[in-house]
C-alpha atoms as a PDB file:
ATOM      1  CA  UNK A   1      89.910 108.517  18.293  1.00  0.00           C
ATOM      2  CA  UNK A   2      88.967 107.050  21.870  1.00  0.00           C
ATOM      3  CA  UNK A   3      86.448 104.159  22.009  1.00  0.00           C
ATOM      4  CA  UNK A   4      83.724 105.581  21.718  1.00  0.00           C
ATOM      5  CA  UNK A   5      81.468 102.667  22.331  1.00  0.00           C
ATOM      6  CA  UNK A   6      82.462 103.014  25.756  1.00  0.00           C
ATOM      7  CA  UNK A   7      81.062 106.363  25.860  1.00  0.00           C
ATOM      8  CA  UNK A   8      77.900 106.862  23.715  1.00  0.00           C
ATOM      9  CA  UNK A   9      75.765 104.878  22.387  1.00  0.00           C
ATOM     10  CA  UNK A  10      73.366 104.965  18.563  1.00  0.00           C
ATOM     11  CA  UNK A  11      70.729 102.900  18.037  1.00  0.00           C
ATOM     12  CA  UNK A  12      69.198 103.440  14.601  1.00  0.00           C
ATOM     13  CA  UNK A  13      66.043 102.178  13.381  1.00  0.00           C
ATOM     14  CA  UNK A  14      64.494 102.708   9.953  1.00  0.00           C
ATOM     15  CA  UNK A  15      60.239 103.858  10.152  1.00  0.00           C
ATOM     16  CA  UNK A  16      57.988 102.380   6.593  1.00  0.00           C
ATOM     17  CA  UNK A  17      58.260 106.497   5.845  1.00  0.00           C
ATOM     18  CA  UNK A  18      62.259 106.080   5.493  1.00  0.00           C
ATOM     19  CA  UNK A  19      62.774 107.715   8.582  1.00  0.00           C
ATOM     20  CA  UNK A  20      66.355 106.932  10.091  1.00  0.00           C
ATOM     21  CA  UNK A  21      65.381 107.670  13.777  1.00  0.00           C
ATOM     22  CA  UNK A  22      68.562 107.229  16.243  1.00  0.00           C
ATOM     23  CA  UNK A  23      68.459 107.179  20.143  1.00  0.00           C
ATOM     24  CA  UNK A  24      71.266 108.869  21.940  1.00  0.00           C
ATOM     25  CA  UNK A  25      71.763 108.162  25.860  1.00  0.00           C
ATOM     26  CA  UNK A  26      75.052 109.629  26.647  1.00  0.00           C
ATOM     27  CA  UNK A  27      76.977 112.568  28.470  1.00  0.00           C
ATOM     28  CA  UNK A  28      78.512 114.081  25.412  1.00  0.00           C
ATOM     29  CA  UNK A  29      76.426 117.535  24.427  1.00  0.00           C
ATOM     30  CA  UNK A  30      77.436 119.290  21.291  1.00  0.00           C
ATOM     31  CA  UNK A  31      77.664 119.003  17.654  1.00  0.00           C
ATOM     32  CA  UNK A  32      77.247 115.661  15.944  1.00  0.00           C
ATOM     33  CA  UNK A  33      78.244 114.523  12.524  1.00  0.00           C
ATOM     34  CA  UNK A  34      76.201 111.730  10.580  1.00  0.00           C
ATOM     35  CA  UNK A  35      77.247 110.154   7.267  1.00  0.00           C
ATOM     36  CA  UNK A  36      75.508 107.859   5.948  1.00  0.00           C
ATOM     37  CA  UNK A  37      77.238 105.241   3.510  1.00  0.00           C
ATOM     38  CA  UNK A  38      76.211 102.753   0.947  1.00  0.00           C
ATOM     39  CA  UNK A  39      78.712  99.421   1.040  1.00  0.00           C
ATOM     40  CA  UNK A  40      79.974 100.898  -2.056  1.00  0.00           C
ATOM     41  CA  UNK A  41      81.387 103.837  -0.049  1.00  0.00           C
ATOM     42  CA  UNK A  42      79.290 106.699  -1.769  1.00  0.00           C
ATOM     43  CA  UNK A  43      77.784 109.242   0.791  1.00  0.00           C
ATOM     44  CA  UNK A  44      74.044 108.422   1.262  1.00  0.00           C
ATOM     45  CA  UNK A  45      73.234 111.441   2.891  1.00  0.00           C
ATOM     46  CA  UNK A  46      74.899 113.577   5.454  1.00  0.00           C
ATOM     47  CA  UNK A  47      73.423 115.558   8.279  1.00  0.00           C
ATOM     48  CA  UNK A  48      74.771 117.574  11.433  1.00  0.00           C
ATOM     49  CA  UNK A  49      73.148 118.686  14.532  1.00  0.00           C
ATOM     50  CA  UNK A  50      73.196 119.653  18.265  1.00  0.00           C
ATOM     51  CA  UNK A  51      72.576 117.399  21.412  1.00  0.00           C
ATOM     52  CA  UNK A  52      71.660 119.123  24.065  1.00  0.00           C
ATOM     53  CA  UNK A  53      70.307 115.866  26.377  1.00  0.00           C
ATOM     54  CA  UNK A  54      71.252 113.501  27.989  1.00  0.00           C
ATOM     55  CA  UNK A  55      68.994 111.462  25.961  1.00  0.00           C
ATOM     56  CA  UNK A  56      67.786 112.894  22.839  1.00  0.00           C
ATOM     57  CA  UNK A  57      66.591 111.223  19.354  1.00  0.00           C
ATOM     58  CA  UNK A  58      66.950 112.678  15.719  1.00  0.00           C
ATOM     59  CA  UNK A  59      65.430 112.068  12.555  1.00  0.00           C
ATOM     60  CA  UNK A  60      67.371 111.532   8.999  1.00  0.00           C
ATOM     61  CA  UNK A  61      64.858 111.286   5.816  1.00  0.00           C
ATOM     62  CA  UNK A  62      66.319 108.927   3.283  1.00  0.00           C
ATOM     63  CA  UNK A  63      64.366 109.257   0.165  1.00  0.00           C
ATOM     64  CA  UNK A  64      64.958 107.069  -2.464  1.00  0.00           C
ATOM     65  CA  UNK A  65      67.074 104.797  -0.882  1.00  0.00           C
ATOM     66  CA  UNK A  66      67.587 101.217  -2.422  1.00  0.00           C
ATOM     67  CA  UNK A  67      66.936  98.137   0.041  1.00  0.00           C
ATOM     68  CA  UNK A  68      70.019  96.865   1.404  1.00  0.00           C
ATOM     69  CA  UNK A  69      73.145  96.831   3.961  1.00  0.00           C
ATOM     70  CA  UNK A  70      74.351 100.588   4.973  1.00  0.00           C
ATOM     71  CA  UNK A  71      76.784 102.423   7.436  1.00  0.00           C
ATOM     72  CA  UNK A  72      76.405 105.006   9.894  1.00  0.00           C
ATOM     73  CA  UNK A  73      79.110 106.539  10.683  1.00  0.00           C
ATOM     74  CA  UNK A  74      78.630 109.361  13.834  1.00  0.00           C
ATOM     75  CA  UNK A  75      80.880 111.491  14.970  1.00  0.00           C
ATOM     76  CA  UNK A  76      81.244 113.764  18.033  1.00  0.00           C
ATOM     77  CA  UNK A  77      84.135 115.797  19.544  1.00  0.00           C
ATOM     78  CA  UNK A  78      87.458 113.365  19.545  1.00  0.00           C
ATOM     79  CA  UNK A  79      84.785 110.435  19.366  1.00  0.00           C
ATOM     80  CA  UNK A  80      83.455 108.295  16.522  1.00  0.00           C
ATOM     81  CA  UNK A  81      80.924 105.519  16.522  1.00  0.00           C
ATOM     82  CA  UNK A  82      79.541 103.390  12.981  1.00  0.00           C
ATOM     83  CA  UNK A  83      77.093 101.313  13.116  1.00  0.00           C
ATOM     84  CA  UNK A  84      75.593  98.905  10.232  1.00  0.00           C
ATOM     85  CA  UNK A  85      71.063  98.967   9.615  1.00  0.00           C
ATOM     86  CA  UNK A  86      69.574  97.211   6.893  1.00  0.00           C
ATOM     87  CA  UNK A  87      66.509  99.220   4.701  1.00  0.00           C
END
């Protein structure tokens, strides 16, 4: 995997309607993996789709989800970013 802090950046923020909203500003169109992870390691939830920006912003319901510490964990082409966001 290349650095992909280098190349992309994610900058999620969590809405009062558990709305996950992330920001992308970056050169890399395509098909994007996100996984999201409790600290525990279990999958969260788990969502694909397509940038087709430049900048662009997508929207992950978590329902349900328990306050505390979680990963992101994003993934595009040979490139992989994860990122930490407290609920």
């Amino acid at each position: 995997m290349t650095n992909a802090q280098s190349f992309f950046r994610c900058s999620p923020t969590l809405d009062g309607n558990n709305q996950l909203k992330l920001s992308f500003e970056n050169e890399f169109l395509g098909n994007y993996k996100v996984v999201i992870y409790s600290l525990t390691g279990g999958i969260v939830s788990q969502q694909s789709f397509d940038k087709n920006e430049l900048k662009e912003e997508a929207e992950i319901t978590l329902n349900k989800i328990d306050k505390g510490l979680y990963m992101i964990h994003i993934t595009t082409g040979g490139s992989s970013i994860q990122r930490k966001f407290i609920v």
